[in-house]
Protein backbone atom coordinates (compact mmCIF):
# COMPACT_ATOMS: atom_id res chain seq x y z
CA UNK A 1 51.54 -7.78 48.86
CA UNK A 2 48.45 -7.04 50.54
CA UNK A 3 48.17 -3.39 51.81
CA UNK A 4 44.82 -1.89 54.18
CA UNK A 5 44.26 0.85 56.33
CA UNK A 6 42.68 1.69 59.36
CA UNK A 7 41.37 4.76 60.91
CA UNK A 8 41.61 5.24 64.93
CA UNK A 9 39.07 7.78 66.22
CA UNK A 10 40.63 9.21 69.75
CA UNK A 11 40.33 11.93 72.23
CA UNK A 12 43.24 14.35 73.67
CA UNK A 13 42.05 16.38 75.94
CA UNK A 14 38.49 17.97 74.19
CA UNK A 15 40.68 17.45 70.90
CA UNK A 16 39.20 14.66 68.55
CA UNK A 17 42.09 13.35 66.64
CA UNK A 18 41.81 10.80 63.51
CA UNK A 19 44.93 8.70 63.13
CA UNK A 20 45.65 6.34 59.77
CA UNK A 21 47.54 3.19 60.44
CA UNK A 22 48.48 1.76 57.05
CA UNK A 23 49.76 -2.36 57.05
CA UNK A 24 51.43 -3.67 54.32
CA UNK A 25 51.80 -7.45 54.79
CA UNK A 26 53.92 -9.57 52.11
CA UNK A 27 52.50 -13.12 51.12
CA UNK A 28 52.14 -15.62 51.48
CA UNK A 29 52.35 -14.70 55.56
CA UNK A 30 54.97 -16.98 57.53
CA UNK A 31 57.53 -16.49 60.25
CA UNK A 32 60.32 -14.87 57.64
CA UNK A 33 58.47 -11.98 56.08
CA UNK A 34 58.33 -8.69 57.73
CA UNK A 35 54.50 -6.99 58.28
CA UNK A 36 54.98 -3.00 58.16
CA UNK A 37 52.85 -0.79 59.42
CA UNK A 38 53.04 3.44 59.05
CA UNK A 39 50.87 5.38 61.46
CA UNK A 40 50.35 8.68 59.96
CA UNK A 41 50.17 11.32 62.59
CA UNK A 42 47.90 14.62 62.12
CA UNK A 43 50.31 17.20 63.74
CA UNK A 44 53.60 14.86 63.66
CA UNK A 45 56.06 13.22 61.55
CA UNK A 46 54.49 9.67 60.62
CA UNK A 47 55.62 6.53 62.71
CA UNK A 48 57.35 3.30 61.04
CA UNK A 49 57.13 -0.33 62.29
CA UNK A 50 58.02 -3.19 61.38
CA UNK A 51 58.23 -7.47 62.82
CA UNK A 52 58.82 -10.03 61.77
CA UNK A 53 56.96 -13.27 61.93
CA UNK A 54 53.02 -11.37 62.35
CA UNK A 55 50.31 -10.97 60.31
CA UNK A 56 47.96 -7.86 59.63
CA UNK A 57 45.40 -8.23 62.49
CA UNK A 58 48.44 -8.08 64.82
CA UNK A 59 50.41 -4.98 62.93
CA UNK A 60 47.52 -2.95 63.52
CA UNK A 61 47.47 -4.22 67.47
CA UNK A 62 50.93 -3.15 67.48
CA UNK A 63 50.16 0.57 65.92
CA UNK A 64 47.11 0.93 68.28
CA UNK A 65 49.61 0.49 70.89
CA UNK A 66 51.84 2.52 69.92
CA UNK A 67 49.28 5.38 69.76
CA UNK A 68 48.25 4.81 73.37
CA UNK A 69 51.55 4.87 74.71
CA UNK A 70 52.30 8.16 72.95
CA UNK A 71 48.92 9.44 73.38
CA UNK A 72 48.32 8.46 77.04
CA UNK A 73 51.68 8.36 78.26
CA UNK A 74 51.24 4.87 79.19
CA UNK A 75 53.08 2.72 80.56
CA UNK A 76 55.45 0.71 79.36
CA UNK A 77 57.25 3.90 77.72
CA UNK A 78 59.11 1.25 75.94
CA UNK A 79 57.65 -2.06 73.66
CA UNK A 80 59.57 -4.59 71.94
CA UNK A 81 59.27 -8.17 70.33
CA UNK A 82 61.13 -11.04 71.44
CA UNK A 83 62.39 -13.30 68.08
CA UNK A 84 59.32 -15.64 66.75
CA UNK A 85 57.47 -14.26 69.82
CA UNK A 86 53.37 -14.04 69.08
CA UNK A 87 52.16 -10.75 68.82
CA UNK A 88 48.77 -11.28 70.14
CA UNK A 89 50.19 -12.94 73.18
CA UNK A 90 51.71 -9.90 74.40
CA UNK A 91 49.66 -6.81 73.10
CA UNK A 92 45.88 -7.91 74.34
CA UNK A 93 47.14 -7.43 78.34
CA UNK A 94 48.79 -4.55 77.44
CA UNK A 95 46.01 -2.58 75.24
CA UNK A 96 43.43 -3.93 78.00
CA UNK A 97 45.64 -2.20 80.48
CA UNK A 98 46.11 1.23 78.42
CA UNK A 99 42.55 1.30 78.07
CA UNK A 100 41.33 0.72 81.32
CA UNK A 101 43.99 3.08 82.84
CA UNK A 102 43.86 5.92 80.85
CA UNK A 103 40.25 5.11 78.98
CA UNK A 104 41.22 5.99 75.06
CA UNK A 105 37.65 5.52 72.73
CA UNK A 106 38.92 3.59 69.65
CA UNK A 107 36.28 3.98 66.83
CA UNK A 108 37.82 2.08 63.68
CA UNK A 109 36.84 2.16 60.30
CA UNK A 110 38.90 -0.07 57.86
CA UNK A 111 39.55 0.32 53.92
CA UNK A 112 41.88 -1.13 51.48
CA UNK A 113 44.90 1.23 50.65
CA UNK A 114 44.40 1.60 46.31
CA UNK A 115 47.67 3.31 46.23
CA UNK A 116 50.79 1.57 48.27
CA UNK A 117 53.86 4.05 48.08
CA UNK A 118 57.00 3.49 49.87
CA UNK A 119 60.75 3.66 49.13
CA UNK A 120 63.02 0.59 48.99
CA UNK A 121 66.65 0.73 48.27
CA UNK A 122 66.20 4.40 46.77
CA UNK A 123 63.56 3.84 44.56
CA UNK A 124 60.37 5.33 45.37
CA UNK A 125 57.42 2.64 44.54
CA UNK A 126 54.26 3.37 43.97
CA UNK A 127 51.90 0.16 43.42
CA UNK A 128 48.21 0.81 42.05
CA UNK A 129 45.77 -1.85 44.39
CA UNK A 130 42.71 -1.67 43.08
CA UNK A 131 42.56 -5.03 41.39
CA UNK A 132 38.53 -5.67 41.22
CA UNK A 133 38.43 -2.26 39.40
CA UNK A 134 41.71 -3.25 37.23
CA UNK A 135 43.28 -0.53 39.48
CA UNK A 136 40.59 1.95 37.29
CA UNK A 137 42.07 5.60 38.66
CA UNK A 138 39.55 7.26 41.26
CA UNK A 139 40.87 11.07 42.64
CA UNK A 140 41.91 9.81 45.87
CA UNK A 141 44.19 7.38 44.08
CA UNK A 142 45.55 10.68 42.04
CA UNK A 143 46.39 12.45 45.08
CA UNK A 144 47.90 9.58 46.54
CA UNK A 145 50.49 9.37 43.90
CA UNK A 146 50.89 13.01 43.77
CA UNK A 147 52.00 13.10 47.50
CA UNK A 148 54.08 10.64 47.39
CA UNK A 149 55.84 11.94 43.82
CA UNK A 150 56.04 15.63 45.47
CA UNK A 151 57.76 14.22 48.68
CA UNK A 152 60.61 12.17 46.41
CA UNK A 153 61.20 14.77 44.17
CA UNK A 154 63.73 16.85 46.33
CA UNK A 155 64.62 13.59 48.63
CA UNK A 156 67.93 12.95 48.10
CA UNK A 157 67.44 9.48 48.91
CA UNK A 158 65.26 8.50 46.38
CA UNK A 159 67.13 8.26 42.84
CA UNK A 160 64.57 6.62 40.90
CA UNK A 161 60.53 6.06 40.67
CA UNK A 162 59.26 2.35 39.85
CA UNK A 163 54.83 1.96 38.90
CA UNK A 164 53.70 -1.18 38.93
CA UNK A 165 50.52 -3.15 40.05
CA UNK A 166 49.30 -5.87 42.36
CA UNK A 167 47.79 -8.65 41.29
CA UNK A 168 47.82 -9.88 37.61
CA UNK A 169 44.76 -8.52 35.97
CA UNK A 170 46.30 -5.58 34.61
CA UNK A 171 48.23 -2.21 34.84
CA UNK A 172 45.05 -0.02 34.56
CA UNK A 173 42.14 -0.36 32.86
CA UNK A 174 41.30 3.68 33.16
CA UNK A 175 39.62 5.94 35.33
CA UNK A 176 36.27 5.57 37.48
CA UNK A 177 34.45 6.09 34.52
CA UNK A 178 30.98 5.61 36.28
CA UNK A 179 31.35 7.84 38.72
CA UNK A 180 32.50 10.76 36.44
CA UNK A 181 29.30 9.94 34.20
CA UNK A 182 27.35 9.92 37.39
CA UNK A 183 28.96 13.70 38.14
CA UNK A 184 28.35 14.66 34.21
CA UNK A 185 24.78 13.97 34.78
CA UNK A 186 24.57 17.06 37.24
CA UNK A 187 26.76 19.92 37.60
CA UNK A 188 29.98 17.74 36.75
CA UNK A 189 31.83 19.66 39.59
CA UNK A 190 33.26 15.88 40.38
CA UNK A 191 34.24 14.86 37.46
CA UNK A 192 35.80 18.46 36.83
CA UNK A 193 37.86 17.72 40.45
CA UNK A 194 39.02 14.67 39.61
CA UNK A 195 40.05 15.45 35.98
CA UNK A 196 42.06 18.60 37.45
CA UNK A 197 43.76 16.00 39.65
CA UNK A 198 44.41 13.67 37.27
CA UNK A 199 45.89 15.77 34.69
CA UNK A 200 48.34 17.76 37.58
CA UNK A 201 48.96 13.73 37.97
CA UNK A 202 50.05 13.49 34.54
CA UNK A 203 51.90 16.56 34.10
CA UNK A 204 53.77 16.18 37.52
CA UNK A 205 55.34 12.82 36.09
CA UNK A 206 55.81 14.20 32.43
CA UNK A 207 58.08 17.01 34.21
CA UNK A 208 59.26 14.44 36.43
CA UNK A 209 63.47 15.69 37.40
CA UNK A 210 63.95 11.85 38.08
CA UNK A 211 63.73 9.07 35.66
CA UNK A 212 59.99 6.89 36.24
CA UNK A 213 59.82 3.27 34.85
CA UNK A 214 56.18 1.68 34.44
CA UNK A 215 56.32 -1.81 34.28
CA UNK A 216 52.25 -2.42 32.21
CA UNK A 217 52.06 -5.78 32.54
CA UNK A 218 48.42 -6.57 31.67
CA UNK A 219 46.00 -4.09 30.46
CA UNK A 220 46.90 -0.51 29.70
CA UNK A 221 43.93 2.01 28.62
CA UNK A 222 42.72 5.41 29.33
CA UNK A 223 43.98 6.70 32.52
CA UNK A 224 46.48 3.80 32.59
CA UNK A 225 48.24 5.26 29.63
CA UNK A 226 48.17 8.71 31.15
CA UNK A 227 50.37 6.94 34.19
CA UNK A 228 52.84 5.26 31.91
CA UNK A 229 53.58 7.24 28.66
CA UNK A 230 55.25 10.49 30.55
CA UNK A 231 57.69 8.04 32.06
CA UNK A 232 61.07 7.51 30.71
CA UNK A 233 61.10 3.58 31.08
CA UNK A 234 57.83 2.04 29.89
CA UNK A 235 58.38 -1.87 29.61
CA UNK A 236 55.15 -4.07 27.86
CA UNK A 237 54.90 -8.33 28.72
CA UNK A 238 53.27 -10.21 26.42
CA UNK A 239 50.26 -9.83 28.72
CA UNK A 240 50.15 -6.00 27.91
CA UNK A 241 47.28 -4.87 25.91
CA UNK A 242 47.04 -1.27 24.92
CA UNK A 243 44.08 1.16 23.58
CA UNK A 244 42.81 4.38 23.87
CA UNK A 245 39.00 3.18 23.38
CA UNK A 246 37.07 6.70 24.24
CA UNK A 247 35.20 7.00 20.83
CA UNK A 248 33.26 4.00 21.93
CA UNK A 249 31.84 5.89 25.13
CA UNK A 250 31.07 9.61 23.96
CA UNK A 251 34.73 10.43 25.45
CA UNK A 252 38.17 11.62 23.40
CA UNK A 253 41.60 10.35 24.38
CA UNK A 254 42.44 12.29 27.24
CA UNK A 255 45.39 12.08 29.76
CA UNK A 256 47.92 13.70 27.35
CA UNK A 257 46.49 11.79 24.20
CA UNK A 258 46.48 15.41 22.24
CA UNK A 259 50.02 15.35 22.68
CA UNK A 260 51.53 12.08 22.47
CA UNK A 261 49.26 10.55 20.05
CA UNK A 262 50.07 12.78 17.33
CA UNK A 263 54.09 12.35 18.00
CA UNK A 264 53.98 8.45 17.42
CA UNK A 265 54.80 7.21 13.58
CA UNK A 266 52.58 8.53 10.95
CA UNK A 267 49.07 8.76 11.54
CA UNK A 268 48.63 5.66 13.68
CA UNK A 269 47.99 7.86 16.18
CA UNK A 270 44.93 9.14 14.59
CA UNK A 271 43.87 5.66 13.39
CA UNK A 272 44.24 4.72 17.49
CA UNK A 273 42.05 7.65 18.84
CA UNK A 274 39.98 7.13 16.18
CA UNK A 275 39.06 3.07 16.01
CA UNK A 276 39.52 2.65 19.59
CA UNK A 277 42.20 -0.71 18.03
CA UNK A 278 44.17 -2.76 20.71
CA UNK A 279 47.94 -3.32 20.38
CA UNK A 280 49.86 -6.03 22.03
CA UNK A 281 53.12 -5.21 22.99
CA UNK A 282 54.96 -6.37 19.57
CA UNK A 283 53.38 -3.32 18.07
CA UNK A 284 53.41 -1.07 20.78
CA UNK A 285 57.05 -1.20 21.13
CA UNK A 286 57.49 -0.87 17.46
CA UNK A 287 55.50 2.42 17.71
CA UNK A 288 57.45 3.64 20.92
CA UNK A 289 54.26 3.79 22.86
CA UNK A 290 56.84 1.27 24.93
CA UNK A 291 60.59 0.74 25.40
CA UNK A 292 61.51 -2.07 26.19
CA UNK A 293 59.75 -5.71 25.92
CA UNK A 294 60.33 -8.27 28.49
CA UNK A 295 58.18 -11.71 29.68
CA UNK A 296 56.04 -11.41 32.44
CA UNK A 297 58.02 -14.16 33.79
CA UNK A 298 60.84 -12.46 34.28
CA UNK A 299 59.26 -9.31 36.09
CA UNK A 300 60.20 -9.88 40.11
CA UNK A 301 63.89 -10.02 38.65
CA UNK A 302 63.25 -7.21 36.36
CA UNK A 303 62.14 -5.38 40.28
CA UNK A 304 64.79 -7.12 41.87
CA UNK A 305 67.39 -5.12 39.22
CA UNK A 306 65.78 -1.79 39.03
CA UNK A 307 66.29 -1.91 43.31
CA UNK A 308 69.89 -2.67 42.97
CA UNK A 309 70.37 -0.29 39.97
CA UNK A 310 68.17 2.96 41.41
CA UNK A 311 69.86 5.78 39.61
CA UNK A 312 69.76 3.84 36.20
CA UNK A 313 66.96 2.40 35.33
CA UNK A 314 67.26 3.14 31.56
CA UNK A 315 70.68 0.56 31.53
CA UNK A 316 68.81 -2.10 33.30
CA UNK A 317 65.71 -2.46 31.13
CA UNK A 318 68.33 -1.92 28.17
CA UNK A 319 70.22 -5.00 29.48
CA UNK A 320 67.19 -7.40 30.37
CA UNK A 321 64.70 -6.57 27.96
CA UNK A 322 64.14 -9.01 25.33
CA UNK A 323 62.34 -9.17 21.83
CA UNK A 324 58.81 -7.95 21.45
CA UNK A 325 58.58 -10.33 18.09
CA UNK A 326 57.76 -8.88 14.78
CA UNK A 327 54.68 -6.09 14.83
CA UNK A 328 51.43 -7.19 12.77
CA UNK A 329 50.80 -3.39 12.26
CA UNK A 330 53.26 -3.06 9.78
CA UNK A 331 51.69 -4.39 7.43
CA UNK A 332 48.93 -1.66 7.41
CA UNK A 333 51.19 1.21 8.06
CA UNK A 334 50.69 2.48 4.76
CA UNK A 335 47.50 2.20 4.58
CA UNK A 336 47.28 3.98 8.04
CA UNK A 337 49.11 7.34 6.97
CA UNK A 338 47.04 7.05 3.58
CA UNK A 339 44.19 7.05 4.76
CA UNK A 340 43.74 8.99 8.37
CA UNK A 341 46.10 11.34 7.10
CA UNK A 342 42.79 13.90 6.51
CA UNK A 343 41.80 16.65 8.66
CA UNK A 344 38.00 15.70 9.22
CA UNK A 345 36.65 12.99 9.77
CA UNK A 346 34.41 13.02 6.71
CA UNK A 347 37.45 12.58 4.33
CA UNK A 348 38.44 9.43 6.47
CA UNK A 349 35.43 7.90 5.64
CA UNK A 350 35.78 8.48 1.94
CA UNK A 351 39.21 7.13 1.83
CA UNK A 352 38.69 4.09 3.28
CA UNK A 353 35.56 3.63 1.52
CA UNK A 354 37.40 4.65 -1.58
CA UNK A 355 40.01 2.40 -0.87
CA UNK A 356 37.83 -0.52 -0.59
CA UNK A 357 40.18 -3.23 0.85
CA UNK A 358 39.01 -5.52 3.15
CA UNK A 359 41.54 -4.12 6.11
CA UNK A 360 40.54 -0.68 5.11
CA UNK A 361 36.69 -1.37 5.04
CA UNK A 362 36.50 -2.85 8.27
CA UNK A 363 38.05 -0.01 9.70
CA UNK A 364 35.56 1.88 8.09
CA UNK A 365 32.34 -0.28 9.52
CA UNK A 366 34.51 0.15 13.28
CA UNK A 367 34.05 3.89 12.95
CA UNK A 368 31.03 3.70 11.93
CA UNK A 369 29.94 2.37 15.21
CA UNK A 370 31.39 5.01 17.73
CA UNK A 371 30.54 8.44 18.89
CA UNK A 372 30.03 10.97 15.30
CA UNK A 373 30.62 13.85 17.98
CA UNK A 374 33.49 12.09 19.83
CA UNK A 375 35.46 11.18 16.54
CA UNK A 376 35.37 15.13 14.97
CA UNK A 377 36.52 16.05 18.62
CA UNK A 378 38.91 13.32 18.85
CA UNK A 379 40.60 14.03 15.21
CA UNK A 380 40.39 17.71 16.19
CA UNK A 381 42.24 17.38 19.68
CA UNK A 382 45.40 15.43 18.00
CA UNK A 383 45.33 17.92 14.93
CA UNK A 384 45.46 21.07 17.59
CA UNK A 385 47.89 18.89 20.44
CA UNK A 386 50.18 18.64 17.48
CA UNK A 387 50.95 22.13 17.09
CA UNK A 388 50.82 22.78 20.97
CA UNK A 389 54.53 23.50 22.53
CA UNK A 390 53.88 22.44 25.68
CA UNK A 391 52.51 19.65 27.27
CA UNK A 392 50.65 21.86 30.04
CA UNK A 393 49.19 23.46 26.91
CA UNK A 394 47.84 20.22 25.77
CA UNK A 395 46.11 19.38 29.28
CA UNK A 396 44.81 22.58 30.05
CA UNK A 397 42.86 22.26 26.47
CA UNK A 398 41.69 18.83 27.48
CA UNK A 399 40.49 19.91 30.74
CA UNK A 400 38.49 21.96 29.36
CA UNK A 401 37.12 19.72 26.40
CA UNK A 402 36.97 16.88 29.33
CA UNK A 403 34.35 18.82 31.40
CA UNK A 404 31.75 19.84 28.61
CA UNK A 405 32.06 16.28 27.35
CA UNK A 406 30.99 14.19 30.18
CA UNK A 407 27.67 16.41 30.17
CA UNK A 408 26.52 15.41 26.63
CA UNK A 409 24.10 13.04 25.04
CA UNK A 410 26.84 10.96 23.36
CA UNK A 411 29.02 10.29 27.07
CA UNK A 412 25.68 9.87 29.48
CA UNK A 413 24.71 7.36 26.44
CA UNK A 414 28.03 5.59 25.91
CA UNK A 415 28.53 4.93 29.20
CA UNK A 416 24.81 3.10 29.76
CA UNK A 417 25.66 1.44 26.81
CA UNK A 418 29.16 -0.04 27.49
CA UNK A 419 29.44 0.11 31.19
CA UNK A 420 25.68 0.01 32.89
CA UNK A 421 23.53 -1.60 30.94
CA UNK A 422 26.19 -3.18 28.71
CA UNK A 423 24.02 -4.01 25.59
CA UNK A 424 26.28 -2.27 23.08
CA UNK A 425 23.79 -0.39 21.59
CA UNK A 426 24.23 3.51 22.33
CA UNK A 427 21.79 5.76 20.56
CA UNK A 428 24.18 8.66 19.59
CA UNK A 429 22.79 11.48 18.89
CA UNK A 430 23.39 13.29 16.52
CA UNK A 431 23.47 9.96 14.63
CA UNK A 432 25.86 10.77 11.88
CA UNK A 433 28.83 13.48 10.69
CA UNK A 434 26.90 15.79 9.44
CA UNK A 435 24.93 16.88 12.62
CA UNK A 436 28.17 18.17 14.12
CA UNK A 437 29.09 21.40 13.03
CA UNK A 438 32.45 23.41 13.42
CA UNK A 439 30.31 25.82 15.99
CA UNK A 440 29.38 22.94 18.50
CA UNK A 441 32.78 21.72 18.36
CA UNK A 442 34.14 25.33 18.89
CA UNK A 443 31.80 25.96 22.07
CA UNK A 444 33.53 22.26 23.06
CA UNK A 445 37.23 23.07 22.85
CA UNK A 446 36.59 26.96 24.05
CA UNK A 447 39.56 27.72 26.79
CA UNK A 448 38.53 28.56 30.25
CA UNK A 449 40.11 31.47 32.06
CA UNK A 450 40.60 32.50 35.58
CA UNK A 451 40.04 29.87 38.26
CA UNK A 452 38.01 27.62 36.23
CA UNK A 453 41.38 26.66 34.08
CA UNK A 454 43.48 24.23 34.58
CA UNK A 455 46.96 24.88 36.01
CA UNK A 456 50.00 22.80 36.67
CA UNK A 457 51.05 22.05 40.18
């Protein structure tokens, strides 16, 4: 599906209204698909259409019209389509005539929709569309999804939320890391706004009253996991590819990582926040990070079942999911709770150097290459999520980590590293362990009161 908005400028009276006209047309286009268009209204209830047999260009020409006619009073009161009838054919005359007669100034400005939420056959689905950026979060995208989750949760007619993605690059790859780097560099009053969003984001869907099933077909990282892991239905492909890779950019494992990585199996967690490691779905449905496994293949019927199934989604993916295969972790799980089972991040180091197996020395030369400041905040963040007893706990203490992060050395320099510049080569600084100190990391985690906190919606 292909999904874009456009915004009308108009006049009423000395009023200057703005009115959004959002298309969603199907592919591949053709005389048996239906083009939709929503035309939200500021001081209204939004306006539905739908025709078949038209493409995008001629949806919006039949919104526009629609405006007029309620704007201007125009005549005719009353528009229809005749079957396999050419939009275009009809709506030029008639927008030429609503113009000229009652002299509406159209000033458009067009932009992709990145978040396409609608209901069908009581599920609510909402679709991430930002494929270029691998559907990477932005706030707008946040609030989107937050609207849209607010207005199903006491709809009666919705029984069921579905999250997927267009395209096939991947579930999502994060959040806009650049810009929140390019906010850190100031006053980080951005950053902070869209990291408050997020997280309410997060939270809304962890205390979700209705059951939420993620399909993460693709890649799965960062903000992506803070989308998926509160719902109760997470299903992996063998396209999925999962990490939490922070400690490689000056960050920590935010969106709820403090809490659910310390509840998965052992200390993998730790070893995941840690190393920054990818899992494919094999292990990440043997850890629980998923529920279900099924081939990518066999998504569309996967979609096709949760719509006919709304108020169960937990017995469909029970019924169609398949085998994940056996998990190449488990053969280090040991190892794992051995040897990240310390409570700084000097001790890991020892054991694995101790250890001195060839697994457990390159994990060793892996940490050796991220943040020294990210991994004693990362390790602390899990160790203090997993005594937290609430999850609203856990993200008000990221919040606050997450918005004296992004203003240090280590973040500014990861991200010119790994995103800007992309030579792989941050300078951290300090350079090793033992230049961060329990103080710094104390003035790091310190809770914010008042406004400045973070609160749940």
């Amino acid at each position: 599906m292909v999904a874009f908005e456009r915004v009308f400028r108009t006049r009423r009276g000395d009023a200057t209204l703005d009115l959004t006209v959002q298309c969603h047309v199907p592919e591949p286009e053709g005389e048996d698909y239906a083009c939709a268009y929503v035309i939200r209204w500021p001081d209204r209830d939004h306006s539905h259409g739908r025709a078949f047999g038209i493409d995008g260009l001629q949806a919006l020409q039949l919104a526009q019209t629609k405006i007029a006619v309620e704007l201007y009073a125009a005549s005719p009161a009353v528009y229809w389509l005749e079957p396999n009838d050419r939009l275009g054919l009809h709506l030029t005359p008639l927008l030429r005539h609503l113009e000229n007669d009652r002299n509406p100034s159209w000033e458009e400005t067009v932009s992709e929709i990145e978040v396409i939420a609608r209901v069908e056959s009581g599920v609510g689905r909402i679709t991430l569309n930002r494929p270029k950026a691998i559907h990477a979060l932005n706030r707008g995208m946040c609030e989107a999804m937050i609207a849209a989750l607010l207005d199903w949760r006491g709809d009666d007619a919705v029984s069921s939320v579905l999250i997927d993605h267009a395209g096939e690059r991947g579930f999502c790859a994060g959040g806009d890391i650049r810009m929140i780097a390019e906010s850190g560099a100031g006053d980080a009053s951005e950053a902070r706004a869209f990291f408050r969003a997020e997280y309410q984001l997060n939270h809304l869907m962890f205390e979700y009253p209705k059951p939420i099933t993620a399909i993460v077909d693709g890649i799965v990282m960062g903000g992506g996991v803070g989308i998926s892991e509160p719902a109760q239905v997470r299903i992996a492909t063998e396209r999925t590819t999962y990490a939490m890779p922070e400690t490689g950019i000056g960050l920590f494992p935010d969106v709820g990582g403090g809490w659910f990585l310390p509840r998965l199996p052992g200390q993998t967690g730790v070893w995941l926040a840690l190393t920054g490691a990818r899992l494919k779905a094999a292990d990440t449905v043997a850890l629980g990070i998923h529920t279900h496994y099924i081939d990518s293949g066999a998504v569309a019927a996967l979609k096709d079942e949760l719509l006919a199934n709304p108020s169960d989604p937990q017995a469909v993916a029970d019924r169609v999911a398949g085998d994940a295969g056996p998990a190449p972790l488990d053969a280090h799980r040991e190892q794992i709770d051995r040897l990240f089972a310390f409570d700084t991040v000097e001790e890991i180091f020892a054991a694995l150097e101790a250890d001195g197996s060839e697994w457990a020395l390159k994990q060793l030369a892996t940490l050796k290459t991220k943040s020294p400041q990210s991994l004693k905040v990362s390790l602390r963040q899990i160790r203090t999520g997993a005594g937290l007893a609430t999850f609203a706990e856990n993200m008000a203490m990221e919040y606050a980590l997450g918005g004296r992060v992004v203003q240090t050395h280590d973040f500014q320099e990861g991200v010119r590293a790994v995103i800007i510049d992309k030579d792989n080569a941050p300078n951290w600084s300090p350079a090793g362990l033992e230049g961060i100190d329990n103080a710094s990391l104390d003035r790091l985690f310190a809770p914010l009161t008042g406004d400045d906190a973070w609160t749940p919606l």
